[in-house]
Structures are given as structure tokens and as C-alpha cells.
PDB file of N, CA and C in Angstrom:
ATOM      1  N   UNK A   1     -34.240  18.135  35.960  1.00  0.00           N
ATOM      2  CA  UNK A   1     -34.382  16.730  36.298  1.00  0.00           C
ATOM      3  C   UNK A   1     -33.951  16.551  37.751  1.00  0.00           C
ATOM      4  N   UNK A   2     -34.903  15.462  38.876  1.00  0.00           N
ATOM      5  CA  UNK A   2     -34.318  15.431  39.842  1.00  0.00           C
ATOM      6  C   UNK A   2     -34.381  14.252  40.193  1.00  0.00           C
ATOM      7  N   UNK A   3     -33.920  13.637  41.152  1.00  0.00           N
ATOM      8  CA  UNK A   3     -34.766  12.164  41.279  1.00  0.00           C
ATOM      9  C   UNK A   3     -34.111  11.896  43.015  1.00  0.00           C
ATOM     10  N   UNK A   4     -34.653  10.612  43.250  1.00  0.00           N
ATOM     11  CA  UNK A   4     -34.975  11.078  44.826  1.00  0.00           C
ATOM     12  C   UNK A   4     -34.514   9.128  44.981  1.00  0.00           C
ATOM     13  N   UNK A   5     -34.055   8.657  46.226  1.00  0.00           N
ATOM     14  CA  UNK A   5     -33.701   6.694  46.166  1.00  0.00           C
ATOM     15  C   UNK A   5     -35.302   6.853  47.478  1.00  0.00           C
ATOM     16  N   UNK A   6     -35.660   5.723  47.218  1.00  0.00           N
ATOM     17  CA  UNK A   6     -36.561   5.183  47.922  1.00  0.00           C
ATOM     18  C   UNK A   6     -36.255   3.911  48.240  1.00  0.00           C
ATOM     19  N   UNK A   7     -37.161   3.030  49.004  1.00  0.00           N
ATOM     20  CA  UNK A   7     -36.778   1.700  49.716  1.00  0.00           C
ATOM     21  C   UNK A   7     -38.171   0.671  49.671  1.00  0.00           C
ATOM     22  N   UNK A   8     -37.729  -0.116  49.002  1.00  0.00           N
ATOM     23  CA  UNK A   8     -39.716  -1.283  48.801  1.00  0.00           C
ATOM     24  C   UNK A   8     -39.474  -1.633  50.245  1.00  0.00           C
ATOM     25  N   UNK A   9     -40.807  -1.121  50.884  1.00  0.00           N
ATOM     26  CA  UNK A   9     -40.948  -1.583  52.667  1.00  0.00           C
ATOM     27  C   UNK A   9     -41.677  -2.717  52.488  1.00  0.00           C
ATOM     28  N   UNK A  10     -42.799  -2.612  51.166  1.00  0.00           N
ATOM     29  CA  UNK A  10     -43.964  -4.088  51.360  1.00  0.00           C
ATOM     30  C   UNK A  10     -43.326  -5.254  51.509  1.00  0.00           C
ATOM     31  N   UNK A  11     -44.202  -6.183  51.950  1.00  0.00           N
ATOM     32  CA  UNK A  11     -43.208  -7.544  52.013  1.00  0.00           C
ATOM     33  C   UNK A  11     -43.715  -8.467  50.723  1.00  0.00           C
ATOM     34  N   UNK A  12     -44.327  -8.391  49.788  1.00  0.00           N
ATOM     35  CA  UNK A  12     -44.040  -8.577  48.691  1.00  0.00           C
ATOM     36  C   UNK A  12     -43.633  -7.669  47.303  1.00  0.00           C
ATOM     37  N   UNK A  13     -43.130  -6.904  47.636  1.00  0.00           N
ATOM     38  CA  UNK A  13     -41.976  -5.957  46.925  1.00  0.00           C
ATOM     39  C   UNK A  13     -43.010  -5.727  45.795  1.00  0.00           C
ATOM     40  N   UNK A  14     -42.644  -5.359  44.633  1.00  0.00           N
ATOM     41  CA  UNK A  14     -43.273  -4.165  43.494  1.00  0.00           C
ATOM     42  C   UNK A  14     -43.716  -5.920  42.435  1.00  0.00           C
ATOM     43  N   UNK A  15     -44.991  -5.386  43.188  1.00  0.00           N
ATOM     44  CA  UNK A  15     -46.081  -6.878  42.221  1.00  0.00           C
ATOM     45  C   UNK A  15     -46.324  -6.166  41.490  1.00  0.00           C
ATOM     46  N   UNK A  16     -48.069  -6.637  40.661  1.00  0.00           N
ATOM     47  CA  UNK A  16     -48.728  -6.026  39.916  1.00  0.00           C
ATOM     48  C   UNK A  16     -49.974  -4.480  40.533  1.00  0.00           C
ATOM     49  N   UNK A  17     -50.504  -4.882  41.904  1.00  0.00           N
ATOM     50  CA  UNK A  17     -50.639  -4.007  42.673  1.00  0.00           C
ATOM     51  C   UNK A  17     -50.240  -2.947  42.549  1.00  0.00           C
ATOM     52  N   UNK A  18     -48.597  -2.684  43.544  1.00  0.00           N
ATOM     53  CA  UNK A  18     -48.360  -1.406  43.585  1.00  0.00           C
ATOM     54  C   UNK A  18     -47.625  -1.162  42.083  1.00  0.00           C
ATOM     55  N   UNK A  19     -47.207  -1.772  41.001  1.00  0.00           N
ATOM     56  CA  UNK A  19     -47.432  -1.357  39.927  1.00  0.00           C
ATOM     57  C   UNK A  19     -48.119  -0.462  39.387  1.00  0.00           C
ATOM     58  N   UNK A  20     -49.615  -0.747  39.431  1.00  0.00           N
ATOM     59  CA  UNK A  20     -50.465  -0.076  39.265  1.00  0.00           C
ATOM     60  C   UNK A  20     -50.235   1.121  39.763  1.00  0.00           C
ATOM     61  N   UNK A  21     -50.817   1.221  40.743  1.00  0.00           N
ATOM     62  CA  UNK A  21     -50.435   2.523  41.847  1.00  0.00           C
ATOM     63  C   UNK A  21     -49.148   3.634  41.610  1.00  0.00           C
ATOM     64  N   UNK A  22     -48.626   2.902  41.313  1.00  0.00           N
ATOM     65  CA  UNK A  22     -47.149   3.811  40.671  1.00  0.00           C
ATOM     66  C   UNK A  22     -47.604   4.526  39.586  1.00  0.00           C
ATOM     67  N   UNK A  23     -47.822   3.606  38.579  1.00  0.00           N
ATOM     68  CA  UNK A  23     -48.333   4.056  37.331  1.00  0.00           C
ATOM     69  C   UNK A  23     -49.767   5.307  37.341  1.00  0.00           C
ATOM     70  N   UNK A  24     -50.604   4.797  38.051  1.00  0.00           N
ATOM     71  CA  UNK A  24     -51.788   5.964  38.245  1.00  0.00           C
ATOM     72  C   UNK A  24     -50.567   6.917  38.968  1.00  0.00           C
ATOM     73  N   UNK A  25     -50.277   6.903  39.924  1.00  0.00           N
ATOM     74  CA  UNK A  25     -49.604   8.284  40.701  1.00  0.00           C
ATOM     75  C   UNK A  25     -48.595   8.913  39.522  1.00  0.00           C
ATOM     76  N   UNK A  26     -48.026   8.673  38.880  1.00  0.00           N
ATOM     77  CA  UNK A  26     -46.708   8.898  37.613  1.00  0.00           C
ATOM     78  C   UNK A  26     -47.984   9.754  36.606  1.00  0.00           C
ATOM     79  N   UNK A  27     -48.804   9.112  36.281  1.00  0.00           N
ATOM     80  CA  UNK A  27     -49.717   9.743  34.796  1.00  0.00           C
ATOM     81  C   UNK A  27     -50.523  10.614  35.664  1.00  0.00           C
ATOM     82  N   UNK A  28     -50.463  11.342  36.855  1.00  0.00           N
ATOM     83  CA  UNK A  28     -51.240  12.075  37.275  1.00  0.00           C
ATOM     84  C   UNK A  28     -50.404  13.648  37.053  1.00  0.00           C
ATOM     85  N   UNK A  29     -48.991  13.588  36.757  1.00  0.00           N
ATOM     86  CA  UNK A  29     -47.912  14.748  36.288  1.00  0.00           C
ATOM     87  C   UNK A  29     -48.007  14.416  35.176  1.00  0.00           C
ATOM     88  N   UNK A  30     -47.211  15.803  34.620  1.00  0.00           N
ATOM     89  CA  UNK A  30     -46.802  15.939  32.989  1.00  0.00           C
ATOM     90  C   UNK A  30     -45.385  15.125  32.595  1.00  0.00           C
ATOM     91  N   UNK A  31     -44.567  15.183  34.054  1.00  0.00           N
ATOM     92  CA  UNK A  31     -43.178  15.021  33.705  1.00  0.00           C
ATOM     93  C   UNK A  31     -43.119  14.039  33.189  1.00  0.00           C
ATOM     94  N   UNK A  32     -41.565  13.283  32.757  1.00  0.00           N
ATOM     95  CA  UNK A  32     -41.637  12.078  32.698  1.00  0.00           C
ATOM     96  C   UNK A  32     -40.713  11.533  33.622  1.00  0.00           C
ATOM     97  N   UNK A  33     -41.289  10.173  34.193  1.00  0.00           N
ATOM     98  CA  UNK A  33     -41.232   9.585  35.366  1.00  0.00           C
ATOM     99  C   UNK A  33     -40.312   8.381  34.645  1.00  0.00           C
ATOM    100  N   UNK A  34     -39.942   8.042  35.896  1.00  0.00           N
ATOM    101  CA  UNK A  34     -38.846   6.768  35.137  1.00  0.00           C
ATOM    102  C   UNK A  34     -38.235   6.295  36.775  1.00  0.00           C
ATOM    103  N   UNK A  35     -38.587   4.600  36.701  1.00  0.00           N
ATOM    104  CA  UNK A  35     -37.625   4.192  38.376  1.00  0.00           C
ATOM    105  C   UNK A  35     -36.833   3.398  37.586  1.00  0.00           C
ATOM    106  N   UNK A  36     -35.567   3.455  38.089  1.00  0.00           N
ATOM    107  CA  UNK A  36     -34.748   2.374  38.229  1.00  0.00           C
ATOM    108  C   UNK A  36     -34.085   2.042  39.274  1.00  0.00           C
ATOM    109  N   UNK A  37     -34.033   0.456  38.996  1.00  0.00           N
ATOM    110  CA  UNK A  37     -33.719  -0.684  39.866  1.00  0.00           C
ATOM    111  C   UNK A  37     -32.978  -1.500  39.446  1.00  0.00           C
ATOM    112  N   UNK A  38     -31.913  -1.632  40.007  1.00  0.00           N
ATOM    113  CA  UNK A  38     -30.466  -2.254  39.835  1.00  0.00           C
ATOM    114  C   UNK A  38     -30.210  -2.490  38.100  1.00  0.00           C
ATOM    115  N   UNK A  39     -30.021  -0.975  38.304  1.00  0.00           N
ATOM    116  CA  UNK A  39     -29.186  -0.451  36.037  1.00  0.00           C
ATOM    117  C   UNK A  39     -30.431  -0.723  35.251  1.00  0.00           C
ATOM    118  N   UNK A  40     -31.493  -1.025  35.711  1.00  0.00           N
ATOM    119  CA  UNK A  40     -32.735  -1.165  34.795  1.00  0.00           C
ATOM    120  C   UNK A  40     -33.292  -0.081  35.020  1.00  0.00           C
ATOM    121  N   UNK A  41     -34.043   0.732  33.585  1.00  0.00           N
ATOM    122  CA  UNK A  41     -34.484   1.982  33.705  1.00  0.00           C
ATOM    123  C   UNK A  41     -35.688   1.808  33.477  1.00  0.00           C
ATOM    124  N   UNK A  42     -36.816   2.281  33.726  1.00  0.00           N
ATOM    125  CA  UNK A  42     -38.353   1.935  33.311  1.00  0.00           C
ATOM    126  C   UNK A  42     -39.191   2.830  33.386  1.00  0.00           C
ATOM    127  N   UNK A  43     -40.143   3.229  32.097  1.00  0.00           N
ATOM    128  CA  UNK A  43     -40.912   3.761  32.251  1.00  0.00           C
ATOM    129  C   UNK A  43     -42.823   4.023  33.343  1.00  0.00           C
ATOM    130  N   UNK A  44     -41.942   5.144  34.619  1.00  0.00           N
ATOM    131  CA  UNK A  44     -43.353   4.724  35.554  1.00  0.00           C
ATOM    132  C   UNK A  44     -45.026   4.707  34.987  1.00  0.00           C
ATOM    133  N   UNK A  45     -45.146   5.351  33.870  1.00  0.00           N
ATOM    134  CA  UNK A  45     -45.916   5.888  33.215  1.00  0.00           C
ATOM    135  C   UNK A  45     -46.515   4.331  32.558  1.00  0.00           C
ATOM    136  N   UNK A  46     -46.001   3.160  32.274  1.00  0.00           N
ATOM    137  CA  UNK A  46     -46.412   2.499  31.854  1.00  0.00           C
ATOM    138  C   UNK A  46     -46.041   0.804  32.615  1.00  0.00           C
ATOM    139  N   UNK A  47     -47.371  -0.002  32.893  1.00  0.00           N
ATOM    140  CA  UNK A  47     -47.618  -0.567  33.449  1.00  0.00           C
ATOM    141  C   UNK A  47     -46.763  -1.982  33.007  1.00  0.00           C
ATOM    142  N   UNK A  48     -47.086  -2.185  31.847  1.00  0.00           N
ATOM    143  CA  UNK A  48     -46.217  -3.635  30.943  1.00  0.00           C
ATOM    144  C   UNK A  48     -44.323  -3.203  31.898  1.00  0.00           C
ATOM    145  N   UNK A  49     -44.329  -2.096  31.464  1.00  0.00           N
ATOM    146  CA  UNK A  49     -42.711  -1.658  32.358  1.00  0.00           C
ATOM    147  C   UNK A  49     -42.320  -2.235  33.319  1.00  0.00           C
ATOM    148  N   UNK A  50     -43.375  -1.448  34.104  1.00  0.00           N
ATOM    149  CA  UNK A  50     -43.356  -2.018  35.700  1.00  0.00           C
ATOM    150  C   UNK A  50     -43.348  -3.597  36.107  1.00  0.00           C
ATOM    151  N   UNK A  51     -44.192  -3.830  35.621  1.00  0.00           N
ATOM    152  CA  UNK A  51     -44.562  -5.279  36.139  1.00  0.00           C
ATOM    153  C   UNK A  51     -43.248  -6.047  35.991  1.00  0.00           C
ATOM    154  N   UNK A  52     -42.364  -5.642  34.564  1.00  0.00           N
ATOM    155  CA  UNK A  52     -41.147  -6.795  34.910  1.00  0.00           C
ATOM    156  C   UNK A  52     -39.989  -6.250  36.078  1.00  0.00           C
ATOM    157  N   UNK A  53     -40.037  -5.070  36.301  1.00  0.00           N
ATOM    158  CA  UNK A  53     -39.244  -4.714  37.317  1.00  0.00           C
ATOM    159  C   UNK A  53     -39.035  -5.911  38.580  1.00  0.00           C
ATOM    160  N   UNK A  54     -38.078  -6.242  38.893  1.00  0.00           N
ATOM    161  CA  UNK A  54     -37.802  -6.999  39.773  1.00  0.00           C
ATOM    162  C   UNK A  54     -37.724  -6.812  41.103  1.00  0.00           C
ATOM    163  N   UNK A  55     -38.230  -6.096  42.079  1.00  0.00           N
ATOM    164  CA  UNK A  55     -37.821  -5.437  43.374  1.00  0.00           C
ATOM    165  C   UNK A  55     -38.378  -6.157  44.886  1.00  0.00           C
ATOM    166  N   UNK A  56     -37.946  -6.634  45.514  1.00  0.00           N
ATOM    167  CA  UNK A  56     -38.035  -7.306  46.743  1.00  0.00           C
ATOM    168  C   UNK A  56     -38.023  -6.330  47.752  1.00  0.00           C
ATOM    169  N   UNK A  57     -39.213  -7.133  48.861  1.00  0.00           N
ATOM    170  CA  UNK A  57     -38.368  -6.161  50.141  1.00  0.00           C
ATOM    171  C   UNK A  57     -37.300  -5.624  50.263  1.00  0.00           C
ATOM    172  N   UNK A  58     -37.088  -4.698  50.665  1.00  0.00           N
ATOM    173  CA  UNK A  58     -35.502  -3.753  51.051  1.00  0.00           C
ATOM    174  C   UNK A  58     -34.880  -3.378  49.917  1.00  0.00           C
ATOM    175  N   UNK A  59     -35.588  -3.464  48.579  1.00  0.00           N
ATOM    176  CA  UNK A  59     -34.783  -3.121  47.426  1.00  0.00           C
ATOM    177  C   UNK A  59     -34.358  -1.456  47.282  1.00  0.00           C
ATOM    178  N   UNK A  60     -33.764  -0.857  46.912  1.00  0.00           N
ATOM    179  CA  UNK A  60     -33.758   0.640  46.780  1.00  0.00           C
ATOM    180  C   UNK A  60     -34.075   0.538  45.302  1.00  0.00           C
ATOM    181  N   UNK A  61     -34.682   1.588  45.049  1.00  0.00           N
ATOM    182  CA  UNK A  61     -35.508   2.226  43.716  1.00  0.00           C
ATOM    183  C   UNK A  61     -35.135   3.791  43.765  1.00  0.00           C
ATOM    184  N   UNK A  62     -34.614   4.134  42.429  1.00  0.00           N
ATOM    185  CA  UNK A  62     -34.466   5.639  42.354  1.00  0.00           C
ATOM    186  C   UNK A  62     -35.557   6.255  41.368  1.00  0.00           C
ATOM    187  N   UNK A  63     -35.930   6.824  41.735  1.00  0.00           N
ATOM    188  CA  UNK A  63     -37.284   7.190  40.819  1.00  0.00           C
ATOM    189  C   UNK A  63     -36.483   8.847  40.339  1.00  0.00           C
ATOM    190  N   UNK A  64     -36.757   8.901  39.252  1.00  0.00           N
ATOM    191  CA  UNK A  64     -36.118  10.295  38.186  1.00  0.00           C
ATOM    192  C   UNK A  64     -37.482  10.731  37.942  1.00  0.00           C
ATOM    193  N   UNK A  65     -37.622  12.118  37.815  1.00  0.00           N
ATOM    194  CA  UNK A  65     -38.715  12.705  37.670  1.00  0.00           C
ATOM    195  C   UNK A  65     -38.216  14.191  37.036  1.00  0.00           C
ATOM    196  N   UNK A  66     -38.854  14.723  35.731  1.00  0.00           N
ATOM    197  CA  UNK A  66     -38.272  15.616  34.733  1.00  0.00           C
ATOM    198  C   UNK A  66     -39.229  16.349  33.777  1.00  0.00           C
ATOM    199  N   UNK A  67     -39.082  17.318  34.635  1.00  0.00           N
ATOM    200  CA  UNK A  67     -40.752  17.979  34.087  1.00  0.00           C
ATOM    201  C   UNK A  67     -41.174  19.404  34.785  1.00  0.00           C
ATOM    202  N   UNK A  68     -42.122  20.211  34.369  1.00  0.00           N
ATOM    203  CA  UNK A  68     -42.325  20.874  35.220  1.00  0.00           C
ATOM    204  C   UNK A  68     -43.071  20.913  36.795  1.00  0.00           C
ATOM    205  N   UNK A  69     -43.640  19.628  37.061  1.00  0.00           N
ATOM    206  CA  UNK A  69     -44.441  19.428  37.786  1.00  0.00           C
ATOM    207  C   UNK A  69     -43.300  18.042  38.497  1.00  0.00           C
ATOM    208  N   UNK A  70     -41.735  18.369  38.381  1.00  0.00           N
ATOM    209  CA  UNK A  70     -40.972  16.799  38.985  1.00  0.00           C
ATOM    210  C   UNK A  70     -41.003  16.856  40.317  1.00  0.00           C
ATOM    211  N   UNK A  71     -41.055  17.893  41.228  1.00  0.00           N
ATOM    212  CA  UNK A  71     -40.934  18.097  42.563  1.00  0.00           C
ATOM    213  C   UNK A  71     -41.810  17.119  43.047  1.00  0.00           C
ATOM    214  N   UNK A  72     -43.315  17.568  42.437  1.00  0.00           N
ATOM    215  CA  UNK A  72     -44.694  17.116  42.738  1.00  0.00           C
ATOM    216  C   UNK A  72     -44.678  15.697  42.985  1.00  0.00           C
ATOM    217  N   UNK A  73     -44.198  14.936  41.438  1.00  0.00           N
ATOM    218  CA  UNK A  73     -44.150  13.882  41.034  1.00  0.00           C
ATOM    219  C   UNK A  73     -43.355  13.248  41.972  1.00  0.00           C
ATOM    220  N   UNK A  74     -42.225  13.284  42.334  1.00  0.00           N
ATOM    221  CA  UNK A  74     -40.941  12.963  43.462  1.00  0.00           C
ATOM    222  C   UNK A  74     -42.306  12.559  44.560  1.00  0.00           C
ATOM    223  N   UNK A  75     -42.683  13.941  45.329  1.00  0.00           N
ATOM    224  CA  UNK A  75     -42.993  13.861  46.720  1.00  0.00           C
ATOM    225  C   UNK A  75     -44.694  12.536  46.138  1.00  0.00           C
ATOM    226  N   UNK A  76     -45.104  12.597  45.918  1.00  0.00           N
ATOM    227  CA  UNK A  76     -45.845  12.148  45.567  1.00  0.00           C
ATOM    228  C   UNK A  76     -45.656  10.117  45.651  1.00  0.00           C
ATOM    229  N   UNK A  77     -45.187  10.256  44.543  1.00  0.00           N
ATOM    230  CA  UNK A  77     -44.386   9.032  44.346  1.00  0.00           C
ATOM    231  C   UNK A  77     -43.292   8.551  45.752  1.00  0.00           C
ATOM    232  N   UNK A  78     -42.589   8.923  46.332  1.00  0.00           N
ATOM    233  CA  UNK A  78     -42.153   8.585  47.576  1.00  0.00           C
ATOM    234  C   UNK A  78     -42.808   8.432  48.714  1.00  0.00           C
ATOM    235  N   UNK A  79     -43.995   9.060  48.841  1.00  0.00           N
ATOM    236  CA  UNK A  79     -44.733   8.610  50.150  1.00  0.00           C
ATOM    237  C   UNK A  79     -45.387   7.602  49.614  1.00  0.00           C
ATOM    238  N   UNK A  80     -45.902   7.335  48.457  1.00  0.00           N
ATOM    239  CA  UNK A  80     -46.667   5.756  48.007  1.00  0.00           C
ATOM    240  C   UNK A  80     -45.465   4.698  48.626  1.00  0.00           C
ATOM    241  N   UNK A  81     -44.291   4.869  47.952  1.00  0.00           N
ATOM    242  CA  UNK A  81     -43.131   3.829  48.451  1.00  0.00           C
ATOM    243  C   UNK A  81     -43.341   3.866  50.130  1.00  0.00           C
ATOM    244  N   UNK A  82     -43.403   4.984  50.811  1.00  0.00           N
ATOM    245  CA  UNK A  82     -42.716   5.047  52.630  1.00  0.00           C
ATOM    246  C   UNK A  82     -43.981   4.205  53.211  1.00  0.00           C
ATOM    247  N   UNK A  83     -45.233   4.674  52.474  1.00  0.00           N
ATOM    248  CA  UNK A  83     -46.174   3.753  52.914  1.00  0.00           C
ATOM    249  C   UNK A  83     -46.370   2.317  52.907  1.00  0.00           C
ATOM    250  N   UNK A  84     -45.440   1.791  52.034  1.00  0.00           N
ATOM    251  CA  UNK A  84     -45.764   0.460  51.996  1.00  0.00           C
ATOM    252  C   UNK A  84     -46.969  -0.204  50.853  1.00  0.00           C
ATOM    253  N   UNK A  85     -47.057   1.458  50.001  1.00  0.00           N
ATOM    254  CA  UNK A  85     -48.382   0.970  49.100  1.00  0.00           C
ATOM    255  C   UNK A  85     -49.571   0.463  50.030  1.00  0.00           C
ATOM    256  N   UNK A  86     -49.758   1.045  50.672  1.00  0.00           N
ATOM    257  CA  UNK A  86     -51.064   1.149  51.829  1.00  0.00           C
ATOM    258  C   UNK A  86     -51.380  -0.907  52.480  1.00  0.00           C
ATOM    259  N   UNK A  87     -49.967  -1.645  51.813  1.00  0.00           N
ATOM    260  CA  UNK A  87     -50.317  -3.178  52.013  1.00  0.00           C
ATOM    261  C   UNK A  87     -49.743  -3.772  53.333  1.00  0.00           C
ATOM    262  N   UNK A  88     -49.819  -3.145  54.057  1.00  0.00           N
ATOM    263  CA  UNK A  88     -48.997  -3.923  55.078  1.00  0.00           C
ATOM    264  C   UNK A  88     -49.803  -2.830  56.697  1.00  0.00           C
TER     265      UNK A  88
END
């Protein structure tokens, strides 16, 4: 298991959008994926999850990734976050 903190750069923080996007990038590994955001744990793998996640600009998100393919999943999943979810 490894997991990696990231930072919401978009300026409307983790909508339904990059929800999505999380979720496709997460079900593209075997591992299982999981962010949490302030003591809330959530499954990335599933979208209903995400969406209640609460995260604003500048929020930190730790994304856990646990699997054989978690490295992947990590690097993967963190450049979607550094990018800004391609919205800005």
C-alpha cells in the first residue's frame, strides 16, 4: 500500500467533472484506490463517492493506492490533480 498528498489547483475544486475523471483514471488499475479528504475515506473507483467529497481550491487530498499496479495508479492519478483536471 502506498499513497501519495496532492493539492485541488482547479478553482472549482472536485465537482462532478473531475469526479468523473478520477473515477475513469482509478478503474483503469486493478488496485484499490481510495482519496481522502479531511478523515473522509472514499472509494475512487466509484462516482456516487466522489461526488459527495467536499474539496475546494487548495484542499489537500491523499489518495491511497493498493494493488499491484499502485505505483501506476499514484503517478497517474496525481498528474490529473497537478493539472488542474485539464480546467483551468
Amino acid at each position: 500500500m502506498k499513497s501519495m498528498n496532492v493539492i485541488v489547483k482547479n478553482k472549482e475544486g472536485l465537482h462532478t467533472r473531475p469526479a468523473s475523471l478520477i473515477m475513469q483514471c482509478a478503474c483503469e488499475f486493478s488496485a484499490d484506490v481510495q482519496l481522502i479528504v479531511q478523515d473522509e475515506v472514499v472509494n475512487a473507483k466509484s462516482i456516487m463517492s466522489l461526488i459527495g467529497v467536499s474539496a475546494i481550491q487548495g484542499s489537500e487530498v491523499t489518495i491511497v493506492a493498493d494493488g499491484e499496479d499502485e505505483d501506476a495508479a499514484l503517478s497517474h492519478l496525481a498528474d490529473l490533480f497537478d493539472r488542474g483536471f485539464d480546467e483551468d
